[in-house]
Protein backbone atom coordinates (compact mmCIF):
# COMPACT_ATOMS: atom_id res chain seq x y z
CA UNK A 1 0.09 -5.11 -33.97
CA UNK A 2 -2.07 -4.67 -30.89
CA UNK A 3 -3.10 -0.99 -30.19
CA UNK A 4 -5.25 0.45 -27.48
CA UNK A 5 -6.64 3.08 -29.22
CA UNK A 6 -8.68 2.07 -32.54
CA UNK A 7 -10.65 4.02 -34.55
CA UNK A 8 -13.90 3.71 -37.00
CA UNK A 9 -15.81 5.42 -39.49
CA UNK A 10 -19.08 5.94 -39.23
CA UNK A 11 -21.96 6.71 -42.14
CA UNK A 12 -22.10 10.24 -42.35
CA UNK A 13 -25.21 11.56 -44.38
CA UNK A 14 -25.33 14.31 -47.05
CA UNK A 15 -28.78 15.35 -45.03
CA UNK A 16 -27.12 15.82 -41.71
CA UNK A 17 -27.47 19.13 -40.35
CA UNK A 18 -24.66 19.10 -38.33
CA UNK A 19 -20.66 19.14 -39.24
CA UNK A 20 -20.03 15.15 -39.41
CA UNK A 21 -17.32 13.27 -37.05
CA UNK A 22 -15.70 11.57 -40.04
CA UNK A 23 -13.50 9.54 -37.98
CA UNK A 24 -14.44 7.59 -34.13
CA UNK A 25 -11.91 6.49 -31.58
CA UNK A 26 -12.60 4.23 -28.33
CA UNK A 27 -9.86 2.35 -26.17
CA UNK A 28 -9.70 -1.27 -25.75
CA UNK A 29 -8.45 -2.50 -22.34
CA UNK A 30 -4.77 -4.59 -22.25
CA UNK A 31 -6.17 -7.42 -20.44
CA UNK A 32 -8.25 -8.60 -23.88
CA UNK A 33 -4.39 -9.20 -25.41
CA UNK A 34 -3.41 -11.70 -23.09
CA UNK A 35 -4.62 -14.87 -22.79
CA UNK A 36 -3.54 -15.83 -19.72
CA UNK A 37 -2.02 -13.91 -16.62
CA UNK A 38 1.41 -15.50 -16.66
CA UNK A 39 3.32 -16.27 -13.45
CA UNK A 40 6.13 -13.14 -12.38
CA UNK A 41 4.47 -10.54 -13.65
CA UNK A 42 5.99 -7.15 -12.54
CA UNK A 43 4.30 -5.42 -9.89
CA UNK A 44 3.67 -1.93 -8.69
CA UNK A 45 4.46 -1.12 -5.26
CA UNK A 46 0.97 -0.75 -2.73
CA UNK A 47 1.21 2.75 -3.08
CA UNK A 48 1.14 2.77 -6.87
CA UNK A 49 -1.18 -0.04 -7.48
CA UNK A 50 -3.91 1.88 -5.31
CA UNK A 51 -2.99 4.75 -7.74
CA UNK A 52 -3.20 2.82 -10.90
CA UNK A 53 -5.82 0.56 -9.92
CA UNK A 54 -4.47 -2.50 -10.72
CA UNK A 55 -1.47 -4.64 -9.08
CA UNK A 56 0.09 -5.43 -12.72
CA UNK A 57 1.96 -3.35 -14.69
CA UNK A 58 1.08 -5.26 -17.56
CA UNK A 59 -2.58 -4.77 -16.66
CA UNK A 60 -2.38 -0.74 -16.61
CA UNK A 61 -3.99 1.79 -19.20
CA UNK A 62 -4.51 5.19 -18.30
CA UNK A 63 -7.45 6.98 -20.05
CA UNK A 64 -6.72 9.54 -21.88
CA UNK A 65 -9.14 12.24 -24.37
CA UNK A 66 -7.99 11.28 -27.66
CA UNK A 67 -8.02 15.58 -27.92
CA UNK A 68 -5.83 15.47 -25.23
CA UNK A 69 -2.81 14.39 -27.66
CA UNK A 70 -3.76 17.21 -30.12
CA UNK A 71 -3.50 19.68 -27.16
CA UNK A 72 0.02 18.53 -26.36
CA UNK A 73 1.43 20.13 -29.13
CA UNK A 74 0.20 23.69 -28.80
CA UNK A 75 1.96 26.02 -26.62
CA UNK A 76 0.06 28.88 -24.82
């Protein structure tokens, strides 16, 4: 299964001073899951594509902090 999010795990040394990042994210953009932009894909409207960026739906992925999904669940 494709996912736009993927994560790694980096060396962490016994000598580092600092409290490791055990594990990494980064995002991967949708367009590198298609081979091809097939015909009739669905569209946003002007408005929304300038929003968006892109004309495709298929083609959007908004950035996101992967903290920001952590923060979701608290309440204030």
């Amino acid at each position: 299964m494709n996912t736009l999010r993927k994560t790694w795990h980096p060396y962490v040394s016994p000598f580092d001073p600092c409290t490791p990042i055990k594990v990494k994210t980064y995002s991967t953009p949708p367009n590198l899951y298609m081979g091809f932009q097939p015909p009739g894909l669905e569209q946003f409207t002007p408005m929304q594509a300038l929003r968006a960026g892109t004309l495709w739906k298929a083609f959007y992925d908004p950035w996101y902090s992967p903290y920001e999904k952590a923060r979701e669940g608290q309440q204030p």
